[in-house]
C-alpha atoms as a PDB file:
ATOM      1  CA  UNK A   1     116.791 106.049 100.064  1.00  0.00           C
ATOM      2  CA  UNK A   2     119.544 103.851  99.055  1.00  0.00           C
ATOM      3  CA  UNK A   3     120.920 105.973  95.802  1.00  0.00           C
ATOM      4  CA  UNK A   4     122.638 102.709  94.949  1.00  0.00           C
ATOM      5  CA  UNK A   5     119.650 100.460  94.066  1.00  0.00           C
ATOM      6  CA  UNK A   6     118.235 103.416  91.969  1.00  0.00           C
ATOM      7  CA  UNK A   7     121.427 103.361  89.918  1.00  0.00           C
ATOM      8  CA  UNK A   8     120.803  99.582  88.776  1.00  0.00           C
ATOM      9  CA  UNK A   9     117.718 100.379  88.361  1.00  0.00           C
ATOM     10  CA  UNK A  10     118.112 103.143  85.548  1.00  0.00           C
ATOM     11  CA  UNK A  11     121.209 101.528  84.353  1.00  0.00           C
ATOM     12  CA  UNK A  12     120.398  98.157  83.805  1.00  0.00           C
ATOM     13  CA  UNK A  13     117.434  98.991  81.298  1.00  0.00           C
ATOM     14  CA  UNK A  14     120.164 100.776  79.173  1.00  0.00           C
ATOM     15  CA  UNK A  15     122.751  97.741  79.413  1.00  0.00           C
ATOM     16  CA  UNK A  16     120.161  94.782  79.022  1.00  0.00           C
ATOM     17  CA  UNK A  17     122.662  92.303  79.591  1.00  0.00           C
ATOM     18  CA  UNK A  18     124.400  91.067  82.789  1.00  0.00           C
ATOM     19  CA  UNK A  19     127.177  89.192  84.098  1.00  0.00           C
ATOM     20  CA  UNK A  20     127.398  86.725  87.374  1.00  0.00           C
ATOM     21  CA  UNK A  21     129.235  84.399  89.141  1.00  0.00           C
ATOM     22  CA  UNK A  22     127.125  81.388  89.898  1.00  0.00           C
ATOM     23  CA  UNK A  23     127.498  79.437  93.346  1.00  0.00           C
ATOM     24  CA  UNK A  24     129.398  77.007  92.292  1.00  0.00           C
ATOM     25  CA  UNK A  25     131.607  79.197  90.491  1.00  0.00           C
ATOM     26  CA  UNK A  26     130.222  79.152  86.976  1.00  0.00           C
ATOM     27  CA  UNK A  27     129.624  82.353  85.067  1.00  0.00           C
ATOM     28  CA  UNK A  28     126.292  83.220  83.402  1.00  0.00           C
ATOM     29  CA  UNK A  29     125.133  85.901  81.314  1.00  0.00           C
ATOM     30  CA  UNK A  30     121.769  86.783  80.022  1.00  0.00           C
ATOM     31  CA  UNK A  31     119.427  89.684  80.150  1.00  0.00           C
ATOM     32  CA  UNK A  32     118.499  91.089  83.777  1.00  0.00           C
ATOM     33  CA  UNK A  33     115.837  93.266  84.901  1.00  0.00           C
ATOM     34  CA  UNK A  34     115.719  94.398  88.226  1.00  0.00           C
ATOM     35  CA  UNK A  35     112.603  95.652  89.618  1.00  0.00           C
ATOM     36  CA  UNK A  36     113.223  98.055  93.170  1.00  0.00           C
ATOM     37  CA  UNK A  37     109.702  99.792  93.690  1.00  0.00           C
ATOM     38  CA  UNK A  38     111.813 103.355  94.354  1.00  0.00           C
ATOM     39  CA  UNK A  39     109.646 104.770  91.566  1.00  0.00           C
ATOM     40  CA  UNK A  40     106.541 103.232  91.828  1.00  0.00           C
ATOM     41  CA  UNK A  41     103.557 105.127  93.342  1.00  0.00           C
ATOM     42  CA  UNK A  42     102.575 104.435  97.086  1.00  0.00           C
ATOM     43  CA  UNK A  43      99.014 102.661  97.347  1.00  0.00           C
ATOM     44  CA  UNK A  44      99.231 101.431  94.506  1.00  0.00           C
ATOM     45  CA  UNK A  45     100.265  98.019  92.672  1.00  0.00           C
ATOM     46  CA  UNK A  46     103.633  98.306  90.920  1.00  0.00           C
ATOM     47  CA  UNK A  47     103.843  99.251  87.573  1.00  0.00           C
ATOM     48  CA  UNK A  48     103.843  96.231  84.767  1.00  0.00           C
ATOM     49  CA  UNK A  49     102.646  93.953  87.588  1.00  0.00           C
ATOM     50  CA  UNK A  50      98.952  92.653  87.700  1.00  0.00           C
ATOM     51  CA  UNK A  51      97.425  90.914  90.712  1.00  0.00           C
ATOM     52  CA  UNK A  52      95.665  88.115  90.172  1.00  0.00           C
ATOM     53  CA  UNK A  53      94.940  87.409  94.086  1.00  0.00           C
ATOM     54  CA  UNK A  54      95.348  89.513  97.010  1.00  0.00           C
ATOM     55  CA  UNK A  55      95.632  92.914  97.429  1.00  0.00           C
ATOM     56  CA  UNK A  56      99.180  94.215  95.949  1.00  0.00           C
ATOM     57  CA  UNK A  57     100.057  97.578  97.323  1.00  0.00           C
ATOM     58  CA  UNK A  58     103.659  99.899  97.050  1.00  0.00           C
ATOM     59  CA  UNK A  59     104.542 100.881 100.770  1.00  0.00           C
ATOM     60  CA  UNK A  60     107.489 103.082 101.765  1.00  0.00           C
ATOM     61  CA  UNK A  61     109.044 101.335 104.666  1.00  0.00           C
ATOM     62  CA  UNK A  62     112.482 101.839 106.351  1.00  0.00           C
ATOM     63  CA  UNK A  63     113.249 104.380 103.641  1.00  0.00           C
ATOM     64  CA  UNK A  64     112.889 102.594 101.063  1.00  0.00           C
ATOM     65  CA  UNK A  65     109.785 101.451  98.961  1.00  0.00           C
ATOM     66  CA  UNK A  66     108.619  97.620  98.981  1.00  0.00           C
ATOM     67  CA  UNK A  67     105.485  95.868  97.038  1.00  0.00           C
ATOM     68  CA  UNK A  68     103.345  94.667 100.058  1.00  0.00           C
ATOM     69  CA  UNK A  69     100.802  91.737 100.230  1.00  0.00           C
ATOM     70  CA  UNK A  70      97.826  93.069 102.392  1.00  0.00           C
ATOM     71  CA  UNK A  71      95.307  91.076 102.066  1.00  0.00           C
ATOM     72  CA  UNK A  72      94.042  88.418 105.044  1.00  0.00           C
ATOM     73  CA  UNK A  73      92.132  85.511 102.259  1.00  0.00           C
ATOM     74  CA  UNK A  74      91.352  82.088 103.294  1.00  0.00           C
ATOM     75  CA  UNK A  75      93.565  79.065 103.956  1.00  0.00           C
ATOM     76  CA  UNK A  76      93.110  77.663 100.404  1.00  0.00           C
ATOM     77  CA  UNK A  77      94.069  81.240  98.799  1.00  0.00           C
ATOM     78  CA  UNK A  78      97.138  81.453  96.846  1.00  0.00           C
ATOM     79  CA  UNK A  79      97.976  85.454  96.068  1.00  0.00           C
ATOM     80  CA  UNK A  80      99.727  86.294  93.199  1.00  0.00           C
ATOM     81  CA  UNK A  81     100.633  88.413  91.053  1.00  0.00           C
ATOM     82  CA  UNK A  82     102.292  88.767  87.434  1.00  0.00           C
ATOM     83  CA  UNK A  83     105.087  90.598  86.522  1.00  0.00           C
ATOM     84  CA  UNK A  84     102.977  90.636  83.012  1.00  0.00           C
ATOM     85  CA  UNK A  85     105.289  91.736  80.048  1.00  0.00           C
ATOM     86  CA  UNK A  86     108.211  89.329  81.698  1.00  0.00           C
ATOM     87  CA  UNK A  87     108.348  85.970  78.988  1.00  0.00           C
ATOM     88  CA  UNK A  88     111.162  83.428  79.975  1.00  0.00           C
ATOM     89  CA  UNK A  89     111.789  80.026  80.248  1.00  0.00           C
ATOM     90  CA  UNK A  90     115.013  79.440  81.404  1.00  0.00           C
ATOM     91  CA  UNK A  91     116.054  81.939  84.549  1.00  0.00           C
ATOM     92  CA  UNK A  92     117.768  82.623  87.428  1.00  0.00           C
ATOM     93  CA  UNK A  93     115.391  84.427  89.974  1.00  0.00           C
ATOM     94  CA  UNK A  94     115.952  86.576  93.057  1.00  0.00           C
ATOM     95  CA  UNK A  95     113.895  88.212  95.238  1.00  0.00           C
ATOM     96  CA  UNK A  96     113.911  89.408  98.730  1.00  0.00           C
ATOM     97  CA  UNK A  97     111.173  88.770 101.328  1.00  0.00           C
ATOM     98  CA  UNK A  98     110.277  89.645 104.623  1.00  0.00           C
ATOM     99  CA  UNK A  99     107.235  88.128 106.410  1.00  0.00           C
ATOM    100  CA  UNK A 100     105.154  91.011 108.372  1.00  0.00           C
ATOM    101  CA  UNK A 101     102.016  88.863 109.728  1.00  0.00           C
ATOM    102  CA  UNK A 102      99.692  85.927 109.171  1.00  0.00           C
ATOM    103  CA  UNK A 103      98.415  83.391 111.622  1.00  0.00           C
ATOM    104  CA  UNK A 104      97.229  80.811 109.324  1.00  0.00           C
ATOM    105  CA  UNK A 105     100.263  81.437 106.920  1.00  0.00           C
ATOM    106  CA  UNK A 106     103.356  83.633 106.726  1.00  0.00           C
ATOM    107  CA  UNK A 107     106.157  84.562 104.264  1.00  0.00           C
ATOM    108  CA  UNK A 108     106.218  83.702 100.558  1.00  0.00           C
ATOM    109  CA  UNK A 109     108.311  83.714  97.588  1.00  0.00           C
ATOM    110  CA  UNK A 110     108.362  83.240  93.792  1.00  0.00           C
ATOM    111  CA  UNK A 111     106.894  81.634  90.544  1.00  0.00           C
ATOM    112  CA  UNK A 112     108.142  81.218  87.154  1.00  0.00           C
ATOM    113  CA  UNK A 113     107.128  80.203  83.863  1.00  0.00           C
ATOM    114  CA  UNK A 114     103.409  80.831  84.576  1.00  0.00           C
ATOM    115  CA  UNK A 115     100.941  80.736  82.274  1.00  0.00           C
ATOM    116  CA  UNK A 116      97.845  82.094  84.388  1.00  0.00           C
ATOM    117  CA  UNK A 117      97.380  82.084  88.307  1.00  0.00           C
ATOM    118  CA  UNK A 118      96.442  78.308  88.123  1.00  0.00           C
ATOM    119  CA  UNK A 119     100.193  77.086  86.511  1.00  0.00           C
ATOM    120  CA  UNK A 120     103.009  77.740  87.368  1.00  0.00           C
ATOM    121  CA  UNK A 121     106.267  76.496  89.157  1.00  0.00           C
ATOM    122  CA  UNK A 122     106.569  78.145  93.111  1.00  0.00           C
ATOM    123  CA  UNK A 123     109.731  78.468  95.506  1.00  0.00           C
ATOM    124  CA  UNK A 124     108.212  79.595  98.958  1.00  0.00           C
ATOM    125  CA  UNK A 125     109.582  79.913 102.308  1.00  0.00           C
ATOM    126  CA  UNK A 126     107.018  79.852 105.388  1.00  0.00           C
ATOM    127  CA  UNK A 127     108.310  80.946 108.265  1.00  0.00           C
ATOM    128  CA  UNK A 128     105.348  79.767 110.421  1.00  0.00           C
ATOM    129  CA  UNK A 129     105.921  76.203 109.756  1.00  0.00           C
ATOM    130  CA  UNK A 130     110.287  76.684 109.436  1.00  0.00           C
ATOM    131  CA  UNK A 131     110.344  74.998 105.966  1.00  0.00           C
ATOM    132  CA  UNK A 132     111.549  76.090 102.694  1.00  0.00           C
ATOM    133  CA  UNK A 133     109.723  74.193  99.772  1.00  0.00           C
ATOM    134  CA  UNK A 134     109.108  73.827  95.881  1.00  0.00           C
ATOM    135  CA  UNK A 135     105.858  72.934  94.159  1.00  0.00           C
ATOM    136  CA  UNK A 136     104.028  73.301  90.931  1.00  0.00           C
ATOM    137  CA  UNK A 137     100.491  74.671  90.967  1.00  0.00           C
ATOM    138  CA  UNK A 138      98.910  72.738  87.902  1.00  0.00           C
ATOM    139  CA  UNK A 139      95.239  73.326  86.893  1.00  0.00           C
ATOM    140  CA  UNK A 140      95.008  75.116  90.684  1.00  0.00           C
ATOM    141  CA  UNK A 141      96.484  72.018  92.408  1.00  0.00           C
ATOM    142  CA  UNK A 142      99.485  72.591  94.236  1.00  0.00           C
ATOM    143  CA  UNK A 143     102.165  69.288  94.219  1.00  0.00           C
ATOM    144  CA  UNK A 144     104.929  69.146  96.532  1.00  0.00           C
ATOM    145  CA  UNK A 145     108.190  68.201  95.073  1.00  0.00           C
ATOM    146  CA  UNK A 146     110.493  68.978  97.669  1.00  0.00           C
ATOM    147  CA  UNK A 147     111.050  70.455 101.641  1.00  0.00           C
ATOM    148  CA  UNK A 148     113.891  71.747 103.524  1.00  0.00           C
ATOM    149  CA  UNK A 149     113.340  72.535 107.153  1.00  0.00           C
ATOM    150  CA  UNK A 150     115.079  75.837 107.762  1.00  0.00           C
ATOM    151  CA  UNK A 151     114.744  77.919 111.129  1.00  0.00           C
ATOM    152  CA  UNK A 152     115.223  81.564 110.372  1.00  0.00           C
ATOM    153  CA  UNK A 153     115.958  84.722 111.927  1.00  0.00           C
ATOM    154  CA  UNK A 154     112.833  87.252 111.525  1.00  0.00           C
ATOM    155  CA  UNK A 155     113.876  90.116 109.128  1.00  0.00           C
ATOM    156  CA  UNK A 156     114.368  90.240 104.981  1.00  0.00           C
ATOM    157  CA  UNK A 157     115.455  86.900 103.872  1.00  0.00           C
ATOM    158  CA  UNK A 158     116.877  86.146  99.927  1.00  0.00           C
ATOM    159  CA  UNK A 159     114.780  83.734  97.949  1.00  0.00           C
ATOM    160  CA  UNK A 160     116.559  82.424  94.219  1.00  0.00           C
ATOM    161  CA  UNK A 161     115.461  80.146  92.163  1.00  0.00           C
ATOM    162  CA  UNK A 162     117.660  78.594  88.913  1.00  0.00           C
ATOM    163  CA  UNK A 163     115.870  76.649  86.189  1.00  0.00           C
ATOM    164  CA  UNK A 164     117.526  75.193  82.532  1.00  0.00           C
ATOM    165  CA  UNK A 165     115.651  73.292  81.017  1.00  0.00           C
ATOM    166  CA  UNK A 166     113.994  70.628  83.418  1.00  0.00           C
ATOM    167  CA  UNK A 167     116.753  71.165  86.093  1.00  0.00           C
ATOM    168  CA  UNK A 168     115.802  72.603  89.099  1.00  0.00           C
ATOM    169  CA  UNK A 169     118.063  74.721  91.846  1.00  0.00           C
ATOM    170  CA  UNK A 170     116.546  76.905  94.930  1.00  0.00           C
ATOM    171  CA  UNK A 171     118.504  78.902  96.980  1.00  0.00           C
ATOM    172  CA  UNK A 172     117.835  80.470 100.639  1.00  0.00           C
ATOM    173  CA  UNK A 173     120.619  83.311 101.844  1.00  0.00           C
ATOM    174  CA  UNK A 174     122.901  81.819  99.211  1.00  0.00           C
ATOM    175  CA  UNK A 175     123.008  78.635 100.390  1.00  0.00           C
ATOM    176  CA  UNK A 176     121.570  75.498  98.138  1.00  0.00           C
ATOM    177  CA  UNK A 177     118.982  73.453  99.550  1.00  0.00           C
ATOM    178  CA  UNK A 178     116.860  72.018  96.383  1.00  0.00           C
ATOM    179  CA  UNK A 179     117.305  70.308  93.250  1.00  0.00           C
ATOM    180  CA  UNK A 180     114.820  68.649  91.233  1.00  0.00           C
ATOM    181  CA  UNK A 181     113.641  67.803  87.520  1.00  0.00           C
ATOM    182  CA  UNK A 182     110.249  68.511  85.926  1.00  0.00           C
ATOM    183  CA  UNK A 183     109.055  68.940  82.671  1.00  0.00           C
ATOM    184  CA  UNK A 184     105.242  70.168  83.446  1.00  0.00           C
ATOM    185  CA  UNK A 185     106.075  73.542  82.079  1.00  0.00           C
ATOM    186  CA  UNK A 186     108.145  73.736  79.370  1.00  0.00           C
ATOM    187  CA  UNK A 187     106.934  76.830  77.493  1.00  0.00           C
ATOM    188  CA  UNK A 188     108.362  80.317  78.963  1.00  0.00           C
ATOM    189  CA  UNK A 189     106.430  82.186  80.811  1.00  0.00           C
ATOM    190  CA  UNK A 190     105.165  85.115  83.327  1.00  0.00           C
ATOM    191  CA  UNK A 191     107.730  85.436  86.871  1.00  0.00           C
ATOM    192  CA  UNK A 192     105.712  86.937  89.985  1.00  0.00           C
ATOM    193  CA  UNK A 193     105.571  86.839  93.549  1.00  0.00           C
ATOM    194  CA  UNK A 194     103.039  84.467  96.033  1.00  0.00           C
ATOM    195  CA  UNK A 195     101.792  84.196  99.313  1.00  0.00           C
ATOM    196  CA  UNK A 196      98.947  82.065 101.046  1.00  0.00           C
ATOM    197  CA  UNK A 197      95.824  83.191 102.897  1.00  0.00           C
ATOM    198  CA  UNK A 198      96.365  85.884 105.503  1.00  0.00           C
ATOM    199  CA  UNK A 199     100.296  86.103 104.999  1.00  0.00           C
ATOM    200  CA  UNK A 200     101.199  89.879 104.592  1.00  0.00           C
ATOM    201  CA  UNK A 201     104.424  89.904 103.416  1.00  0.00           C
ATOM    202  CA  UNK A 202     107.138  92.406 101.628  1.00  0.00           C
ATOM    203  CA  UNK A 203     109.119  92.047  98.376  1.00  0.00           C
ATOM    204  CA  UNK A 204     111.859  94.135  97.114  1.00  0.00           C
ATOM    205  CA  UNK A 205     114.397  94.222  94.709  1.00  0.00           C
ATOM    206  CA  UNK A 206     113.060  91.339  92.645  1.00  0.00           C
ATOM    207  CA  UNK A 207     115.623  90.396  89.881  1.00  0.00           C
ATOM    208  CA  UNK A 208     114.969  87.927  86.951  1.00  0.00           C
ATOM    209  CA  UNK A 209     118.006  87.016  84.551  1.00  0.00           C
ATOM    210  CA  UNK A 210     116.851  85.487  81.446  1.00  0.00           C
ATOM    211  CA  UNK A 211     119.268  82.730  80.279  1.00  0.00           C
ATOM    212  CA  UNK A 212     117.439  82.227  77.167  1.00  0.00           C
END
């Protein structure tokens, strides 16, 4: 077990607030949670979280302990599920993802400001189809607002996502590849984590920084 990660993880309850450096070299401060699964119970969903779709599961894998999407749903199944006592509008998200399996879909990613499991904004990355792209799921529709082709190396991948207001900014491996405006959502709301039909898929070390 990495005795680092369970460090943050106690301290940064205690602290409440954080400091970064942004990409571009701005700083920003707010209040970060980071959620590492080291302390969650195995076969079983993480604690706070509540899965709307799919079947949510803790697994200990290469010594450490992951939240797991196991399910194998349709093609028009979106699984999610809430991080349900998390309440912010404007973030900066981070979570890492590996894609295990999935022949009609693979990989995954994040959501933010959601309201139920039919609205809320979505950063995923599908490793099937080598693209990288944000939506909004309105009403259960999903919309397209932007793609990024991206070819990428199997293994865990780092998914962030930046919103202020109506400004957009997604991240993959620290490098920029969206921006966009919308104003569907403008309340704050739940963050959780999403894949599609049969994509089993691993999440760890899922951090949200509320800018307020």
């Amino acid at each position: 077990m990495d005795i680092s990660k369970c460090l943050v993880a106690v301290v940064i309850p205690l602290l409440g607030i954080a400091y970064g450096v942004g990409d571009e070299g701005e700083e920003k401060s707010g209040k970060k949670t980071v959620w590492s699964f080291n302390d969650d119970a195995r076969g079983q969903i993480a604690k706070g979280f509540k899965g709307e779709v799919g079947d949510w599961q803790i697994l200990s894998v290469e010594n450490e302990r992951v939240l797991a999407q196991l399910a194998k749903n349709s093609n028009s199944t979106f699984n999610l599920v809430f991080v349900t006592d998390s309440n912010a509008k404007d973030v900066d998200l981070t979570v890492k993802m590996k894609a295990i399996a999935g022949d009609l879909d693979q990989g995954g990613g994040v959501v933010w400001r959601g309201k139920d499991k039919n609205n809320y904004y979505l950063a995923r990355f599908n490793p099937l189809e080598d693209n990288y792209r944000l939506y909004k799921v309105e009403n259960g529709k999903r919309t397209l607002f932007v793609n990024a082709d991206i070819k990428a190396a199997p293994g865990w991948h780092t998914l962030r996502v930046t919103m202020k207001g109506d400004q957009i900014e997604t991240y993959f491996d620290g490098k920029k590849y969206h921006e966009h405006k919308d104003s569907t959502f403008t309340e704050p709301g739940m963050i959780g984590l999403w894949s599609k039909a049969d994509a089993q898929s691993h999440f760890d070390d899922l951090t949200l920084i509320d800018l307020k």
